[in-house]
N, C-alpha and C. Protein backbone atom coordinates (compact mmCIF):
# COMPACT_ATOMS: atom_id res chain seq x y z
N UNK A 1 324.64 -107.88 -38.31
CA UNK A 1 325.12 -106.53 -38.17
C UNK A 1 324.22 -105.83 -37.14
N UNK A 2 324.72 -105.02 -36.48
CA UNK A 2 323.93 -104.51 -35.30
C UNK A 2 323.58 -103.02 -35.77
N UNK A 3 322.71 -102.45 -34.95
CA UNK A 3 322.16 -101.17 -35.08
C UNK A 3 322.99 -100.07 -35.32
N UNK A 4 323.86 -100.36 -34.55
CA UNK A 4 325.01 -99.02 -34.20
C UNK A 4 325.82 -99.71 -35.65
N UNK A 5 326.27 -100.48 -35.61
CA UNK A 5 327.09 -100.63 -37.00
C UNK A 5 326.43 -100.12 -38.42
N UNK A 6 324.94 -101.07 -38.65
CA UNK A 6 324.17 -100.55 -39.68
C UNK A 6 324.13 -98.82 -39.87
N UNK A 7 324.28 -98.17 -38.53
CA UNK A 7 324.13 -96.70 -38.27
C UNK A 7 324.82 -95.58 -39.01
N UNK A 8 326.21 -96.46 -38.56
CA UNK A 8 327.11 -96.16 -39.12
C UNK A 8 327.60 -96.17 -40.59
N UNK A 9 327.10 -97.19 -40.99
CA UNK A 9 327.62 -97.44 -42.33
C UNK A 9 326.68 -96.40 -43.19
N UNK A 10 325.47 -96.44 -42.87
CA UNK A 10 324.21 -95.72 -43.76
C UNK A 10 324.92 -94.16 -43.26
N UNK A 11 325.27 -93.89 -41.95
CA UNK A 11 325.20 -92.38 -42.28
C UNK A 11 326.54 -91.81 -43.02
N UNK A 12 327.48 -92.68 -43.07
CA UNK A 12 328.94 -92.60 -44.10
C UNK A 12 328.38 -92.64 -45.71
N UNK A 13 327.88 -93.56 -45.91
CA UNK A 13 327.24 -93.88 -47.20
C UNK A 13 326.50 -92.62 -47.63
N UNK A 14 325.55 -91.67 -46.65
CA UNK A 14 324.47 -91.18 -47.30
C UNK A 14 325.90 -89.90 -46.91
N UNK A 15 326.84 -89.59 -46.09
CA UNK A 15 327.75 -87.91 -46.52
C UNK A 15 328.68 -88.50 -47.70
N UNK A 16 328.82 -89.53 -48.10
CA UNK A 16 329.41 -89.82 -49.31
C UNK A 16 328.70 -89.46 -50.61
N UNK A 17 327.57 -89.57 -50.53
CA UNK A 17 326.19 -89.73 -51.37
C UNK A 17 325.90 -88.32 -51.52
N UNK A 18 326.04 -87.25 -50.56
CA UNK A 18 325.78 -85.87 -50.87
C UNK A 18 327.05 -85.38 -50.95
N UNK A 19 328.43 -85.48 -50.40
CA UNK A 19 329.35 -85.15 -50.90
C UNK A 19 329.41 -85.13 -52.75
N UNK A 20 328.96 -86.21 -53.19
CA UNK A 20 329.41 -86.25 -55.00
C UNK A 20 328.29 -85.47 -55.60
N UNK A 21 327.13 -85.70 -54.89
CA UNK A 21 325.97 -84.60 -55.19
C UNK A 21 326.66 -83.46 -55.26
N UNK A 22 326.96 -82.86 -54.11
CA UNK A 22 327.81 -81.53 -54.22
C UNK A 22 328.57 -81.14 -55.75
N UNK A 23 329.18 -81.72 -55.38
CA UNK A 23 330.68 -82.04 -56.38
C UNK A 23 330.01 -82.08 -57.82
N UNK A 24 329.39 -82.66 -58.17
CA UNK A 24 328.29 -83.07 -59.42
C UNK A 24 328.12 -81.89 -59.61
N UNK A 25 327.17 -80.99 -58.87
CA UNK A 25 325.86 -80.10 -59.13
C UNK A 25 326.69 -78.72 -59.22
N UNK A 26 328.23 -78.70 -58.27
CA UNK A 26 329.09 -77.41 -58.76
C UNK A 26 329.67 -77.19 -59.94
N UNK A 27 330.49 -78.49 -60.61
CA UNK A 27 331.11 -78.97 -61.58
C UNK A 27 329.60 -78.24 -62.80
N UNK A 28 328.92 -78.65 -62.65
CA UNK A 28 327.76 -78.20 -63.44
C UNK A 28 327.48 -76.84 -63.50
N UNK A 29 327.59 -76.11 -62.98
CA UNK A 29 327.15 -74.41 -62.90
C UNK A 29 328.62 -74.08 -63.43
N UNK A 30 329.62 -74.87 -62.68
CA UNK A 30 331.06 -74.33 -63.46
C UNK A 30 330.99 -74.30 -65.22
N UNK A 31 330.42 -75.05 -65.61
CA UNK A 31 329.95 -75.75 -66.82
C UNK A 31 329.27 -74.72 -67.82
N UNK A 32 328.51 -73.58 -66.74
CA UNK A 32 327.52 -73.03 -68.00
C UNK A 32 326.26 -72.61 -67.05
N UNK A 33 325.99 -73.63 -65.72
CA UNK A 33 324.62 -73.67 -65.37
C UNK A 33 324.06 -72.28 -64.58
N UNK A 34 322.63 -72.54 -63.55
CA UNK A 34 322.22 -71.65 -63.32
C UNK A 34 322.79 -71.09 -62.10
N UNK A 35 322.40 -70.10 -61.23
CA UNK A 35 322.66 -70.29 -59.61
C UNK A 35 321.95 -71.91 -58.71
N UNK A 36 320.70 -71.57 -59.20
CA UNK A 36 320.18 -73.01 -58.69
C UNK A 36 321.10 -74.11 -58.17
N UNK A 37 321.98 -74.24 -59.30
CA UNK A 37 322.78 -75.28 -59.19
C UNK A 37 323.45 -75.10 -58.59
N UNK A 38 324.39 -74.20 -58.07
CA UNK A 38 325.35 -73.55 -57.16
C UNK A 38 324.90 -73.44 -55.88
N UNK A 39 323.37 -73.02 -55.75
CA UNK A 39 322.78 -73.09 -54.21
C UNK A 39 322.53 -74.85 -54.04
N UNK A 40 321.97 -75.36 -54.74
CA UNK A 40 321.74 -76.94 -54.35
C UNK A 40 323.29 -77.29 -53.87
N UNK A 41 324.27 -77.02 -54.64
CA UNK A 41 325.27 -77.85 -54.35
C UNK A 41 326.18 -77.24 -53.18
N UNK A 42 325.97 -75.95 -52.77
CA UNK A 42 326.48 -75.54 -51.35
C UNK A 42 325.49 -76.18 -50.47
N UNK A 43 324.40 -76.02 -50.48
CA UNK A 43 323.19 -76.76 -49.44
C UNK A 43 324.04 -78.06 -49.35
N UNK A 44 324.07 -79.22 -50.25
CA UNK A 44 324.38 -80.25 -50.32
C UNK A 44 325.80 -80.75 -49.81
N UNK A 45 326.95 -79.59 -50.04
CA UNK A 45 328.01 -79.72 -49.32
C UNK A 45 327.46 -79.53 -48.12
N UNK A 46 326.46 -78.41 -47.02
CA UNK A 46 326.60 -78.51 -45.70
C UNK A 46 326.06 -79.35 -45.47
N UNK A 47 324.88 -80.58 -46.20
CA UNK A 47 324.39 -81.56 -45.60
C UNK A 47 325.70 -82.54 -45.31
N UNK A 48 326.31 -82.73 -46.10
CA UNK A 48 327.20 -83.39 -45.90
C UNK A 48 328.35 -83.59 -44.83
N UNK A 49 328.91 -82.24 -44.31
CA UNK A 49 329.19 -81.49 -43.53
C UNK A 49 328.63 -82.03 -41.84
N UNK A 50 327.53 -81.86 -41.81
CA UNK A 50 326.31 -81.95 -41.01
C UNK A 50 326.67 -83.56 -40.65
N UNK A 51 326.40 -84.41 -41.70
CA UNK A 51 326.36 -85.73 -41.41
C UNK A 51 327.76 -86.06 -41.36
N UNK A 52 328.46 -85.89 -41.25
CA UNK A 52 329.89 -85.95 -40.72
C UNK A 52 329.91 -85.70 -39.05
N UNK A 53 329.39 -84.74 -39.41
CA UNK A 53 329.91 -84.17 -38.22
C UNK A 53 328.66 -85.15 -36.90
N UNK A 54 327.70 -84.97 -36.86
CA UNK A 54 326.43 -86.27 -36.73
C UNK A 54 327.21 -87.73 -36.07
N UNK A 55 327.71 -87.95 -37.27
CA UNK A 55 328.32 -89.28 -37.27
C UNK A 55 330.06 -89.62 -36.40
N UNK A 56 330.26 -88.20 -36.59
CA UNK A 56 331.32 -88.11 -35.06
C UNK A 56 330.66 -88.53 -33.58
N UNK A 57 329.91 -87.62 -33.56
CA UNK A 57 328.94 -87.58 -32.17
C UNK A 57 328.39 -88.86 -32.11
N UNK A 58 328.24 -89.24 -32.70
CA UNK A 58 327.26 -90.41 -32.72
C UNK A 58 328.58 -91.29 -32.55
N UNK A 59 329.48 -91.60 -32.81
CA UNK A 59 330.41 -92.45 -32.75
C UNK A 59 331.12 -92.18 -30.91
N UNK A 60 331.17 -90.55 -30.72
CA UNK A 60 331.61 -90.51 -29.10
C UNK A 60 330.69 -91.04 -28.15
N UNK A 61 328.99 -90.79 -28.61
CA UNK A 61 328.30 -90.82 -27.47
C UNK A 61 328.02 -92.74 -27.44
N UNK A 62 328.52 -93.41 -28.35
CA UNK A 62 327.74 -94.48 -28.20
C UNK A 62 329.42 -95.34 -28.16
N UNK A 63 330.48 -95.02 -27.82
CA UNK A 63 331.76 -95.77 -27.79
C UNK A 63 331.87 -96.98 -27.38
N UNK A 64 330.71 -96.87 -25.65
CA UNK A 64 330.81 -98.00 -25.35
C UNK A 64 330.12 -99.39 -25.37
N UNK A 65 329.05 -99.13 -26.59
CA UNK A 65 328.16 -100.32 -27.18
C UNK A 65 328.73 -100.82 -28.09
N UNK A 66 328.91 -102.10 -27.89
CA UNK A 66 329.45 -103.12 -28.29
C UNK A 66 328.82 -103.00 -29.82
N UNK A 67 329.76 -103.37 -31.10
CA UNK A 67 329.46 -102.94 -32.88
C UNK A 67 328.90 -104.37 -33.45
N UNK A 68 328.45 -105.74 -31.92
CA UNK A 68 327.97 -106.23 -32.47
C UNK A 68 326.74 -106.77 -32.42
């Protein structure tokens, strides 16, 4: 597996990984919890956000290196 592939996969994996964080930590304040939880899990949606968006760019600027 090459760099740019490995790249890829880890930075999908890790906005997947804070996406359910999100999702988790809102579901939870919906629940009963504090603000805390409501600020972690908006933070955590824009990380997610962020690495999306990251991982676009990163996919235009590097199009023409070969994924293997």
């Amino acid at each position: 597996m090459s760099l740019k592939a490995f790249h890829i996969v880890f930075i999908g994996t890790s906005a997947l990984l804070a996406s359910g964080f999100a999702v988790w930590l809102i579901n939870g304040f919906a629940a009963g919890g504090n603000a805390l939880q409501l600020l972690a899990g908006i933070s955590s949606a824009i990380a997610a956000s962020g690495l999306v968006v990251y991982g676009i760019r990163f996919m235009r600027k590097l199009k023409h290196v070969s994924m293997l």
